[in-house]
Protein backbone atom coordinates (compact mmCIF):
# COMPACT_ATOMS: atom_id res chain seq x y z
CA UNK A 1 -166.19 48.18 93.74
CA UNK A 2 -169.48 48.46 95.80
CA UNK A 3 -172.22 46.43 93.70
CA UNK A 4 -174.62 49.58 93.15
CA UNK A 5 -171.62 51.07 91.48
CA UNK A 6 -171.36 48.41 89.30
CA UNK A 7 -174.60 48.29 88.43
CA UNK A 8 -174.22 51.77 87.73
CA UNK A 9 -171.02 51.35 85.42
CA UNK A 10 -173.09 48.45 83.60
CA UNK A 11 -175.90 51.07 83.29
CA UNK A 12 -173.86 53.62 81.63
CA UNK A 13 -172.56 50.93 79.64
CA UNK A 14 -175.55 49.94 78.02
CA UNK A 15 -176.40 53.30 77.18
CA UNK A 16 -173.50 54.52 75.31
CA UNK A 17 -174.08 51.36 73.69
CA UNK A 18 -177.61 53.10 72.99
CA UNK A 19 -177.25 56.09 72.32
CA UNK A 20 -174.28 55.06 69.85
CA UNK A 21 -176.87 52.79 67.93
CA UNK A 22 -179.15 56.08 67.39
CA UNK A 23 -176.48 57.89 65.80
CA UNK A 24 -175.10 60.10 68.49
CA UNK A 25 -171.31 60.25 68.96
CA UNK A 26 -169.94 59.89 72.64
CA UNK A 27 -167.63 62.96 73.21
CA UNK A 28 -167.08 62.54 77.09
CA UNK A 29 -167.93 59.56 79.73
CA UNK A 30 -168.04 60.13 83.64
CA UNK A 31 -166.66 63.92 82.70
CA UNK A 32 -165.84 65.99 85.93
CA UNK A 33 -164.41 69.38 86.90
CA UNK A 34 -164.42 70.50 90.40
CA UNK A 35 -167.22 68.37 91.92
CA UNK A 36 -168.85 69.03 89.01
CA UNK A 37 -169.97 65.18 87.23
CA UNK A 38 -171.89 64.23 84.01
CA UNK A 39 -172.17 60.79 83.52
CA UNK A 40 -172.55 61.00 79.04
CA UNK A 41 -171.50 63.94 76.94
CA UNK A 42 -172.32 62.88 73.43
CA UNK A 43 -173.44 64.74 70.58
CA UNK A 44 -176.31 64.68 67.45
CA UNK A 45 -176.36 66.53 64.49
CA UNK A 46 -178.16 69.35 66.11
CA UNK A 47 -176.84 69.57 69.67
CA UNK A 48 -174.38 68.82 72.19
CA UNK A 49 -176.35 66.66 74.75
CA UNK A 50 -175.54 66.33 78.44
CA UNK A 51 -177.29 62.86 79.55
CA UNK A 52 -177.68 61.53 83.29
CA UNK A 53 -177.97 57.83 83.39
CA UNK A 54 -179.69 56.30 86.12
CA UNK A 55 -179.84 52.33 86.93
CA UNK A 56 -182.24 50.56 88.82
CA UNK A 57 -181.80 46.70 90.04
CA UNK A 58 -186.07 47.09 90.17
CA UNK A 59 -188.61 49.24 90.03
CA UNK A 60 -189.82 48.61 93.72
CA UNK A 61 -188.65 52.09 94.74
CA UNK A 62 -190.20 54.06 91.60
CA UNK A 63 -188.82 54.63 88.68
CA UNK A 64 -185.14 55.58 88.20
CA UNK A 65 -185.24 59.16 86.48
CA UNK A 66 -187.40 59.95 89.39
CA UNK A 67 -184.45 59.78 91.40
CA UNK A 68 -183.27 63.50 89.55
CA UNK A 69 -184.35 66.51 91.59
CA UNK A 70 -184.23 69.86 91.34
CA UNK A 71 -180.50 69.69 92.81
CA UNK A 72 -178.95 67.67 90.22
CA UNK A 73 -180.33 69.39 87.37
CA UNK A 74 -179.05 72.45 88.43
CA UNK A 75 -175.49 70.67 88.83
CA UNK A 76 -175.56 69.32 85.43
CA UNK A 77 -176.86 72.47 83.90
CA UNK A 78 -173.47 74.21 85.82
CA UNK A 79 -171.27 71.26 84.68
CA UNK A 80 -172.66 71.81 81.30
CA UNK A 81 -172.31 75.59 81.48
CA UNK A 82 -168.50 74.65 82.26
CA UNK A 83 -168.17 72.57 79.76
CA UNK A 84 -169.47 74.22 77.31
CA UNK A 85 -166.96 77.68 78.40
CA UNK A 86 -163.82 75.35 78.54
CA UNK A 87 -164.28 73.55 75.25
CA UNK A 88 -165.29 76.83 73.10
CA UNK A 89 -168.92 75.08 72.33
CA UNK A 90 -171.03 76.89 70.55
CA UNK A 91 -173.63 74.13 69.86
CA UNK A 92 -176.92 74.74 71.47
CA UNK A 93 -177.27 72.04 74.52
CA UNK A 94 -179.58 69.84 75.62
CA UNK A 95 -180.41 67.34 78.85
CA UNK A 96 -181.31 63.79 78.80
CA UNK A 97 -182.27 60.90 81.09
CA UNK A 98 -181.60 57.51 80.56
CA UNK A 99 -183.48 55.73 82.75
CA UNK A 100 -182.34 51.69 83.05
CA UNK A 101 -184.02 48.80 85.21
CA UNK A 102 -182.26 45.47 85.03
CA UNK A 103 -185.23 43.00 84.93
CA UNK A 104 -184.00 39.06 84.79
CA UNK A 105 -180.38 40.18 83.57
CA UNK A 106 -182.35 42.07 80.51
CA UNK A 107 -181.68 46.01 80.55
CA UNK A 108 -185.27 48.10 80.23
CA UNK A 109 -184.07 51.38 78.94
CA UNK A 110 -185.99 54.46 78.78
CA UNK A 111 -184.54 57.77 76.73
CA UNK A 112 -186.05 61.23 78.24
CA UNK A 113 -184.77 63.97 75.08
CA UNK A 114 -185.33 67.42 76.68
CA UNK A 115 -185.68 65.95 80.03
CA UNK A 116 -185.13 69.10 81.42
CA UNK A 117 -184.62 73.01 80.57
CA UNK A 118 -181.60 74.77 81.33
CA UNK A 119 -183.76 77.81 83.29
CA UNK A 120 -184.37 76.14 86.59
């Protein structure tokens, strides 16, 4: 395995890890259908919440959640929008970010709720 994709497995790692700690429960991990990919599915109370994670070695090239355009927010909102037709959801949805820089082998996480809407 290429080492950014292991960085990248250790990312999403950490964040279930997370997002488990804050209450949610993980539903789906690395979730795909038809080219379609969404790294977290996990769910709250209130929603069912579609996360992206994204992890950085550093910060020298900006910030990690930077790295999500317009393009890949429309691809989750269509993987979600699959999902959500497949599975008979009827749980209103949201997007996150989890944005992860490994600094000195500790993990600096950042978690964006509503990152994004799904009217793009």
């Amino acid at each position: 395995m290429a080492e950014h994709n292991i960085l990248g497995k250790k990312g999403e790692d950490k964040a279930v890890v997370y997002l488990e700690t804050k209450g949610y429960r993980i539903v789906e991990r690395n979730w795909t259908f038809h080219g379609y990919e969404i790294d977290i599915i996990a769910e709250d109370e209130d929603f069912i919440v579609f996360t992206e994670v994204k992890t950085r070695a550093t910060d020298e090239w900006g910030n990690p959640e930077d790295a999500i355009g317009r393009q890949r927010m429309r691809r989750m909102i269509n993987s979600a929008s699959h999902y959500l037709k497949i599975n008979w959801i009827d749980k209103p949805a949201r997007f996150d970010i989890i944005s992860i820089i490994w600094n000195e082998g500790k993990a600096e996480l950042e978690h964006f709720e509503d990152a994004f809407m799904a009217f793009l």
